[in-house]
PDB file of N, CA and C in Angstrom:
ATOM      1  N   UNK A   1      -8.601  48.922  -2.965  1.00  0.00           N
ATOM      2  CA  UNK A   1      -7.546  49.263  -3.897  1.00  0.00           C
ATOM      3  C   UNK A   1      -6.250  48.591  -3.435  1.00  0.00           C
ATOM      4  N   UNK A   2      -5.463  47.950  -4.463  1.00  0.00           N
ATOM      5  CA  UNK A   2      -4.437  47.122  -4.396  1.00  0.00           C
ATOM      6  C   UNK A   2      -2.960  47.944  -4.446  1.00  0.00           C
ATOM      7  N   UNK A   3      -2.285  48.671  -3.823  1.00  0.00           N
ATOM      8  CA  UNK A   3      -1.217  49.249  -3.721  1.00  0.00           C
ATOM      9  C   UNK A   3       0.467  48.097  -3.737  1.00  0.00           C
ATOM     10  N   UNK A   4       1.219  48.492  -4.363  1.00  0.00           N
ATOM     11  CA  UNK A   4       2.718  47.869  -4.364  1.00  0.00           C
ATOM     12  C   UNK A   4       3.477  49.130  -4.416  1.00  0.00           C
ATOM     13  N   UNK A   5       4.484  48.303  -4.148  1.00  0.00           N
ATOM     14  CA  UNK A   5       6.107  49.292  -4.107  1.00  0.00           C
ATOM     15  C   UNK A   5       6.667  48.836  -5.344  1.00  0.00           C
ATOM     16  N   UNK A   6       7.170  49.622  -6.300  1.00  0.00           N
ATOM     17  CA  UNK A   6       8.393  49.699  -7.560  1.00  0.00           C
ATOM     18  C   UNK A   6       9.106  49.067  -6.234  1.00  0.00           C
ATOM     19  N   UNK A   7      10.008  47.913  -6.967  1.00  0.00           N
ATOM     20  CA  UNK A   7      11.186  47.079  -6.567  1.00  0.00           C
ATOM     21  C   UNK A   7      12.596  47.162  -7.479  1.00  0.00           C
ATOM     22  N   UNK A   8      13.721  46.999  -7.104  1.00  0.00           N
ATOM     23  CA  UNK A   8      14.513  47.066  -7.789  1.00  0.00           C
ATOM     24  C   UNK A   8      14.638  46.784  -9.379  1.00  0.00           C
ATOM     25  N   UNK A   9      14.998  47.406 -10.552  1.00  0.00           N
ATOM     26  CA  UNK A   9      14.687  46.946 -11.788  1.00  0.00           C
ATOM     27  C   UNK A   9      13.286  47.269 -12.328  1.00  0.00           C
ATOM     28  N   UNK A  10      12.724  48.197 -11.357  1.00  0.00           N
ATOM     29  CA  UNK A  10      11.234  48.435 -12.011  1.00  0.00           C
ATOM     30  C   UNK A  10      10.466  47.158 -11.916  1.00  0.00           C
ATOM     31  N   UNK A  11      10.662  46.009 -11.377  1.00  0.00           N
ATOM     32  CA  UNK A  11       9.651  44.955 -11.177  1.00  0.00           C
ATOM     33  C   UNK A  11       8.471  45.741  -9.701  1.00  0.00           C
ATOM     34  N   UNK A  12       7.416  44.712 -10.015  1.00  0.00           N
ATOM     35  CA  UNK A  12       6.072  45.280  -9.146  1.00  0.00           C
ATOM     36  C   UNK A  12       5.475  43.721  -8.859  1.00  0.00           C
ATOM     37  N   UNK A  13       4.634  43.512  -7.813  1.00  0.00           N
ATOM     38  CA  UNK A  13       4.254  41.910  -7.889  1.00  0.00           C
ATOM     39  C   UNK A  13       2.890  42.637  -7.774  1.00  0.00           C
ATOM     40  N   UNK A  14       2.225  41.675  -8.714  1.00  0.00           N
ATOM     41  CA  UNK A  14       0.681  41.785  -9.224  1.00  0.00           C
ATOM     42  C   UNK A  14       0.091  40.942  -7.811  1.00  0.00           C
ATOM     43  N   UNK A  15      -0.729  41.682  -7.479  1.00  0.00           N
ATOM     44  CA  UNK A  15      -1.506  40.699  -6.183  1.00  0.00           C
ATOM     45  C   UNK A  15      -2.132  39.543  -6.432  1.00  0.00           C
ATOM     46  N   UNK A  16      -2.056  38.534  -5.826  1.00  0.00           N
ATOM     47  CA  UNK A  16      -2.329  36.834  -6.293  1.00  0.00           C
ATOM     48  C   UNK A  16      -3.759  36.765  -6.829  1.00  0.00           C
ATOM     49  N   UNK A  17      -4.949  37.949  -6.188  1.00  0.00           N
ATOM     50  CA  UNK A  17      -5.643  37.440  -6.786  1.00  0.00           C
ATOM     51  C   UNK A  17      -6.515  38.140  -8.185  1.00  0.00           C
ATOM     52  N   UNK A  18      -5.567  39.125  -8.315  1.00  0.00           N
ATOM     53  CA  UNK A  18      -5.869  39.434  -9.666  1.00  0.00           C
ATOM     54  C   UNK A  18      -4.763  38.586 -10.452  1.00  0.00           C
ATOM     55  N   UNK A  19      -3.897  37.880 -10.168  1.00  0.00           N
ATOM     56  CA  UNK A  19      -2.971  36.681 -11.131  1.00  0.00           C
ATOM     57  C   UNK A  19      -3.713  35.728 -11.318  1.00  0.00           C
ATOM     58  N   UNK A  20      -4.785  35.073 -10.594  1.00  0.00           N
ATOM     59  CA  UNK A  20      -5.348  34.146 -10.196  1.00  0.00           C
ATOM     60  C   UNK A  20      -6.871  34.309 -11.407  1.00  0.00           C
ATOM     61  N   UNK A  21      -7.743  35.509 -11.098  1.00  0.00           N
ATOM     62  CA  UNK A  21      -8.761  35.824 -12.285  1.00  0.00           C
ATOM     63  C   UNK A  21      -8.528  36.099 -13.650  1.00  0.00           C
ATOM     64  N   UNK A  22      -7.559  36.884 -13.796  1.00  0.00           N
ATOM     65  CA  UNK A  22      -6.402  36.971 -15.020  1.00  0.00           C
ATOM     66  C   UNK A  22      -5.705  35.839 -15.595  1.00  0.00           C
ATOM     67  N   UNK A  23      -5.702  34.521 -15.281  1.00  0.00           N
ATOM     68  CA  UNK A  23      -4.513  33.919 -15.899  1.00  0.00           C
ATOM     69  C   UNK A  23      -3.515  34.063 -15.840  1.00  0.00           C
ATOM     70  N   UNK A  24      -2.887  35.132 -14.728  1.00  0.00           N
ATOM     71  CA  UNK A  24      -1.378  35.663 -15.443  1.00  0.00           C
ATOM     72  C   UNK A  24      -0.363  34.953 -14.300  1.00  0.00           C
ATOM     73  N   UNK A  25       0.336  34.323 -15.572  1.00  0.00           N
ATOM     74  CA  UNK A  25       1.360  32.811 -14.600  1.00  0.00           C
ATOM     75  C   UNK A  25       2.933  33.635 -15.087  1.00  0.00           C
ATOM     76  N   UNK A  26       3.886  32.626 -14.817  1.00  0.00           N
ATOM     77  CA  UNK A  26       5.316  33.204 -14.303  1.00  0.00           C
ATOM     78  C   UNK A  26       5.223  32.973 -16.186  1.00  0.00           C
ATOM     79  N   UNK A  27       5.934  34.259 -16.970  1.00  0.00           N
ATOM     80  CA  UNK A  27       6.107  33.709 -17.815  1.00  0.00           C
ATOM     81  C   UNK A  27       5.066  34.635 -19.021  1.00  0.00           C
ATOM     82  N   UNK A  28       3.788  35.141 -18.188  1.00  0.00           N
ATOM     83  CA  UNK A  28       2.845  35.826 -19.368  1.00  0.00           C
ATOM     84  C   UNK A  28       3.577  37.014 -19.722  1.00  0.00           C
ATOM     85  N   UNK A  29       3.161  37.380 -21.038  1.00  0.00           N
ATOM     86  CA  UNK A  29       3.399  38.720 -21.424  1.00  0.00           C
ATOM     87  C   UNK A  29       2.276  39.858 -20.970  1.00  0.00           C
ATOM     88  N   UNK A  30       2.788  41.003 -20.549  1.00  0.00           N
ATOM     89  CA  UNK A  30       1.564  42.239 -20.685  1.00  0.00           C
ATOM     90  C   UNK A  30       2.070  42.952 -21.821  1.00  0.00           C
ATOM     91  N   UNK A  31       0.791  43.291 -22.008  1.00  0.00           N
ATOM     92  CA  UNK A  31       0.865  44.739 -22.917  1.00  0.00           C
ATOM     93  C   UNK A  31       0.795  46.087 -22.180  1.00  0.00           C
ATOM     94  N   UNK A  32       1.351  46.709 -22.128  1.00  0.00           N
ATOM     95  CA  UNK A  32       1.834  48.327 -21.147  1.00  0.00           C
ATOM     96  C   UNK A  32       1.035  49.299 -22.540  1.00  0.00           C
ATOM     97  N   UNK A  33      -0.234  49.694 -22.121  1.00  0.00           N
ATOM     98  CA  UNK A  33      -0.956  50.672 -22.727  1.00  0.00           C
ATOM     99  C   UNK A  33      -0.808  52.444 -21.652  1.00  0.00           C
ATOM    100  N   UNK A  34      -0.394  53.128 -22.853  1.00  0.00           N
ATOM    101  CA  UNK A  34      -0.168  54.448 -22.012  1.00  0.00           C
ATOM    102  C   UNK A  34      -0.799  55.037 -22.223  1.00  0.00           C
ATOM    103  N   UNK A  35      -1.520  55.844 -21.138  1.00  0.00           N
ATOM    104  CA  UNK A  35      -3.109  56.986 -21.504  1.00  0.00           C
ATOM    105  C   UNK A  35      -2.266  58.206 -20.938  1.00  0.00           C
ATOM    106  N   UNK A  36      -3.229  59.334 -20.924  1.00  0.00           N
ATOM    107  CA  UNK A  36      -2.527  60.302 -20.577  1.00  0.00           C
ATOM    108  C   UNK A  36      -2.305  60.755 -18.956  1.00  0.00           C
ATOM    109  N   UNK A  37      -3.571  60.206 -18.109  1.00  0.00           N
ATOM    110  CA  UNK A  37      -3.274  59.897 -17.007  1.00  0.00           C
ATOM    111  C   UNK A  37      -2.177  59.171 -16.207  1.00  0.00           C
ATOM    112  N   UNK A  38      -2.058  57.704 -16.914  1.00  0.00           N
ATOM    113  CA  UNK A  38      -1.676  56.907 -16.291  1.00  0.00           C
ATOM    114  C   UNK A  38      -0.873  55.335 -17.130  1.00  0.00           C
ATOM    115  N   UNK A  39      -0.720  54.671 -17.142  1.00  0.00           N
ATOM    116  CA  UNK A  39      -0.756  53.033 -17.734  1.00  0.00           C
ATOM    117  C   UNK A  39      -1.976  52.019 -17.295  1.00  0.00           C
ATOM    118  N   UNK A  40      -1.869  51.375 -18.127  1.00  0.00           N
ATOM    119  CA  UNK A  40      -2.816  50.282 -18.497  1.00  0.00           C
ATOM    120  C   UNK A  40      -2.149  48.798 -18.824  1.00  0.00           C
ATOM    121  N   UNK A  41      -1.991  47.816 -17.513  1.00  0.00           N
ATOM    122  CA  UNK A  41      -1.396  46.699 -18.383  1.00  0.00           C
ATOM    123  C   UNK A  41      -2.790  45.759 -18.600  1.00  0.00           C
ATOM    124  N   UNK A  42      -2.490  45.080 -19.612  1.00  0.00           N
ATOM    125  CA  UNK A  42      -3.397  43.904 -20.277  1.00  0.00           C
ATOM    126  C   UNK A  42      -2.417  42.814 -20.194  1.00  0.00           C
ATOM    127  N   UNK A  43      -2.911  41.531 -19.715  1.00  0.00           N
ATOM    128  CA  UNK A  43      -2.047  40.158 -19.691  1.00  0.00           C
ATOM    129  C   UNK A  43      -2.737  39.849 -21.296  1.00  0.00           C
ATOM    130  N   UNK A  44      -1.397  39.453 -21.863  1.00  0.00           N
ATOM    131  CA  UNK A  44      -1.491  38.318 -23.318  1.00  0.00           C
ATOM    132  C   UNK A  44      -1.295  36.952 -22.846  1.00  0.00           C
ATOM    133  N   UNK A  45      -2.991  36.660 -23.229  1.00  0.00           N
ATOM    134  CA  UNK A  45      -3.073  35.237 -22.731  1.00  0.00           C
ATOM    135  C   UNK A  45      -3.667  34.520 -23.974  1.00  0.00           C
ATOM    136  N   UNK A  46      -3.698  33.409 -24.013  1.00  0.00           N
ATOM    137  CA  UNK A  46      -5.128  32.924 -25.253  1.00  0.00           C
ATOM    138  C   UNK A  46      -5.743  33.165 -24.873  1.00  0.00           C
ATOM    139  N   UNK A  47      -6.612  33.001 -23.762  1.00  0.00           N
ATOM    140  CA  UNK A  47      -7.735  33.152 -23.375  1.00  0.00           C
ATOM    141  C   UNK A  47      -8.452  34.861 -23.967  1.00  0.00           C
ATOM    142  N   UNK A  48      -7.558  35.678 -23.413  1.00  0.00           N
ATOM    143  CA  UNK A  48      -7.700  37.277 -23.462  1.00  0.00           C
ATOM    144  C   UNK A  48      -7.649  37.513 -24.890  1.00  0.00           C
ATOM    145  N   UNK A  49      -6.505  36.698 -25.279  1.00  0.00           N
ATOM    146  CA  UNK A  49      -7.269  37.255 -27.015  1.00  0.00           C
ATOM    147  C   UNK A  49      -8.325  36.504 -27.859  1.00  0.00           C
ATOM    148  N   UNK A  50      -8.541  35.470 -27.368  1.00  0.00           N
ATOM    149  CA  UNK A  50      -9.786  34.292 -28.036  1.00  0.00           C
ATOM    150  C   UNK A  50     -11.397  35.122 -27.232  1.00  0.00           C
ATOM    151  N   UNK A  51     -10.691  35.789 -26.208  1.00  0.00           N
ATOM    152  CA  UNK A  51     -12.276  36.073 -25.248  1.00  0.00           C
ATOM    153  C   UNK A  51     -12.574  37.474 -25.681  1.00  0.00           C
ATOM    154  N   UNK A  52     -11.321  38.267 -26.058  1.00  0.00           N
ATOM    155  CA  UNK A  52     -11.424  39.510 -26.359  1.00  0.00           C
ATOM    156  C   UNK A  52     -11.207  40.187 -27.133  1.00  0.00           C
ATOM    157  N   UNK A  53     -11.001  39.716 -28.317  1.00  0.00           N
ATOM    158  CA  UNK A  53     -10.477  40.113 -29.479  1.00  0.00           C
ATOM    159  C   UNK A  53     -11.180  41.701 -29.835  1.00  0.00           C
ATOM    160  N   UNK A  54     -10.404  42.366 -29.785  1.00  0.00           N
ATOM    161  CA  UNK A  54     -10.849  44.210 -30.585  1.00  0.00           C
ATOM    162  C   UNK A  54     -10.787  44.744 -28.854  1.00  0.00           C
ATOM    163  N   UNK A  55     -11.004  44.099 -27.891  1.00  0.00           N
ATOM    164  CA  UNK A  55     -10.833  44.716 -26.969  1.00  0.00           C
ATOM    165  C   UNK A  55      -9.982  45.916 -26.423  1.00  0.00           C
ATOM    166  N   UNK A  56      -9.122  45.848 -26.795  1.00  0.00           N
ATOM    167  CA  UNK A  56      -7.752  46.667 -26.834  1.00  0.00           C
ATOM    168  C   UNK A  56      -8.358  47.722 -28.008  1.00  0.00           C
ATOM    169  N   UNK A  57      -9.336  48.809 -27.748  1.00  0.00           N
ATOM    170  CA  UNK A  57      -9.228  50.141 -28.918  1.00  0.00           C
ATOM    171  C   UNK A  57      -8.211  50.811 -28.670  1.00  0.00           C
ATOM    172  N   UNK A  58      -6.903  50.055 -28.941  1.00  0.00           N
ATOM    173  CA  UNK A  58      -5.760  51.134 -29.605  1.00  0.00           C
ATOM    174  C   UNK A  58      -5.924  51.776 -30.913  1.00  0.00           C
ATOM    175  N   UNK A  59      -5.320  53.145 -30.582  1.00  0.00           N
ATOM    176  CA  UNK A  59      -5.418  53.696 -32.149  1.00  0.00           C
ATOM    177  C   UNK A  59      -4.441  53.099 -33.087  1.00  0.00           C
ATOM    178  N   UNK A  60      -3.500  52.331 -33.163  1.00  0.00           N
ATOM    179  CA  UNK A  60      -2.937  51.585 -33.540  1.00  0.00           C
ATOM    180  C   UNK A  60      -3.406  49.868 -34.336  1.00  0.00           C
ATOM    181  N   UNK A  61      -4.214  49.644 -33.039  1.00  0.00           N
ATOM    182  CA  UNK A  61      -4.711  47.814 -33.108  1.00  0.00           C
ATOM    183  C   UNK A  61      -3.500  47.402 -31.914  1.00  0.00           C
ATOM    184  N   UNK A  62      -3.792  46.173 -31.263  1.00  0.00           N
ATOM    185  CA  UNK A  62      -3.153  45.408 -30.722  1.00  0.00           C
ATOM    186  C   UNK A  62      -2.011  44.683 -31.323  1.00  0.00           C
ATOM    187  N   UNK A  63      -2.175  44.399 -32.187  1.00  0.00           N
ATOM    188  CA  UNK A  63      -1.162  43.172 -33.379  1.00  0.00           C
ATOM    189  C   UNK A  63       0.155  44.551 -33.836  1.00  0.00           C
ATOM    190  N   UNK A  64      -0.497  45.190 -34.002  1.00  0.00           N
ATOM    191  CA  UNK A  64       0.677  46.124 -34.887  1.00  0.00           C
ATOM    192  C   UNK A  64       1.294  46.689 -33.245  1.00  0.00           C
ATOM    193  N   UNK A  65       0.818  47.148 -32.487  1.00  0.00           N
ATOM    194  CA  UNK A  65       1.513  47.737 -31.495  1.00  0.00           C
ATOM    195  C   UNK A  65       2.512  46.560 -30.916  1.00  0.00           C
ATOM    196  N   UNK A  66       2.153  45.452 -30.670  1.00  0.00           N
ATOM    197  CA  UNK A  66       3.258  44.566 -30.057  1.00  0.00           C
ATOM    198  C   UNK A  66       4.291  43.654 -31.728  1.00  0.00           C
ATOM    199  N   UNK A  67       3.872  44.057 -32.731  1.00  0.00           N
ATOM    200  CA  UNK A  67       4.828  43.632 -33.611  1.00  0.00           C
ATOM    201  C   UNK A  67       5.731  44.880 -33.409  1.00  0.00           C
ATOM    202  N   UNK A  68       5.471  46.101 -33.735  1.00  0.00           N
ATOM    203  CA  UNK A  68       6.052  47.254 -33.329  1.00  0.00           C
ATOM    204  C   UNK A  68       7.451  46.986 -31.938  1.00  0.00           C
ATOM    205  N   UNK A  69       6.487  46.886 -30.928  1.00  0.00           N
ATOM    206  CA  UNK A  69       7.510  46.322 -29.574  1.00  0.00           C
ATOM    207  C   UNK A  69       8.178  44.930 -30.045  1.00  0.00           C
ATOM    208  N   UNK A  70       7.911  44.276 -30.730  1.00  0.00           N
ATOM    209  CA  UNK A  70       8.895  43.031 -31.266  1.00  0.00           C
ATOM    210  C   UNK A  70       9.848  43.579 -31.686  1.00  0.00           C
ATOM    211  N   UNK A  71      10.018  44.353 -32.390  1.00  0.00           N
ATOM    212  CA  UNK A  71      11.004  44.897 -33.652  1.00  0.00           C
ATOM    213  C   UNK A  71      11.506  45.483 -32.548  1.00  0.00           C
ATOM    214  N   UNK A  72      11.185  46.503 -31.949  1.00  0.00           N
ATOM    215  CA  UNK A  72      12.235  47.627 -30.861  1.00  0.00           C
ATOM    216  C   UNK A  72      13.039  46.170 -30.027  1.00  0.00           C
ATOM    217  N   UNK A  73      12.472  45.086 -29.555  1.00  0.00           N
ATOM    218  CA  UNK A  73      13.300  44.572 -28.668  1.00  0.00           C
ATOM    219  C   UNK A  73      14.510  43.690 -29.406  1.00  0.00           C
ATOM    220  N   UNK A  74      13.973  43.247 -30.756  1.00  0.00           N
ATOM    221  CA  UNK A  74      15.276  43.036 -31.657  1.00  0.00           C
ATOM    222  C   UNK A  74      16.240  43.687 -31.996  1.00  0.00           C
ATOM    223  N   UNK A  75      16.043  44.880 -32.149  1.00  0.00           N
ATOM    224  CA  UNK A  75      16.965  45.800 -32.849  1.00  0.00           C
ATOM    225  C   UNK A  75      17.628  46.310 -31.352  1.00  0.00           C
ATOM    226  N   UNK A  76      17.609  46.379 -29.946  1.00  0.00           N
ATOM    227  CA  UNK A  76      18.014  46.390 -28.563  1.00  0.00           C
ATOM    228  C   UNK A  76      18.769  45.250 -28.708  1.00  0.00           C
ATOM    229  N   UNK A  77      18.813  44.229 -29.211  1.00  0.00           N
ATOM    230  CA  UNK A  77      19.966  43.037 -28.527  1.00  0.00           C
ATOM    231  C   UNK A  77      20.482  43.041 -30.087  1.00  0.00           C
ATOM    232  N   UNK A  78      20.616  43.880 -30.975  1.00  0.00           N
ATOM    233  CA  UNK A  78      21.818  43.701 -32.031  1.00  0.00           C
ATOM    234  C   UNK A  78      22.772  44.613 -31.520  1.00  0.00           C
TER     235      UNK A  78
END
């Protein structure tokens, strides 16, 4: 099991070699899925959505939950 420390600003560094099996480079987006336990991030990659498409059973869908988070982060910088 891979343990980190919360760093200033709420940043966390993903261990190299789950960045490394993941795809996830300086620059990817995650998706932050919340269960009732805990969080869930998913890297948005092509790959992850060409390899995995429906993967994500949100009760929502994937597409609408991060258009959703599009809109909240627009309406934050008006």
């Amino acid at each position: 099991m891979n343990t980190r420390k919360i760093l200033s600003g709420g940043r966390v560094t993903i261990p190299a070699g789950l960045r490394k099996k993941y795809g996830i480079k300086a620059g990817t987006k995650i998706f932050f899925k919340e269960e009732k336990d805990g969080i869930i991030l998913y890297p948005v990659t092509a790959k992850t959505i060409k390899d995995g498409i429906g993967f994500l059973k949100h009760d929502k869908g994937m597409l609408k939950s991060l258009m959703e988070e599009k809109k909240r982060e627009r309406e934050r910088e008006l």
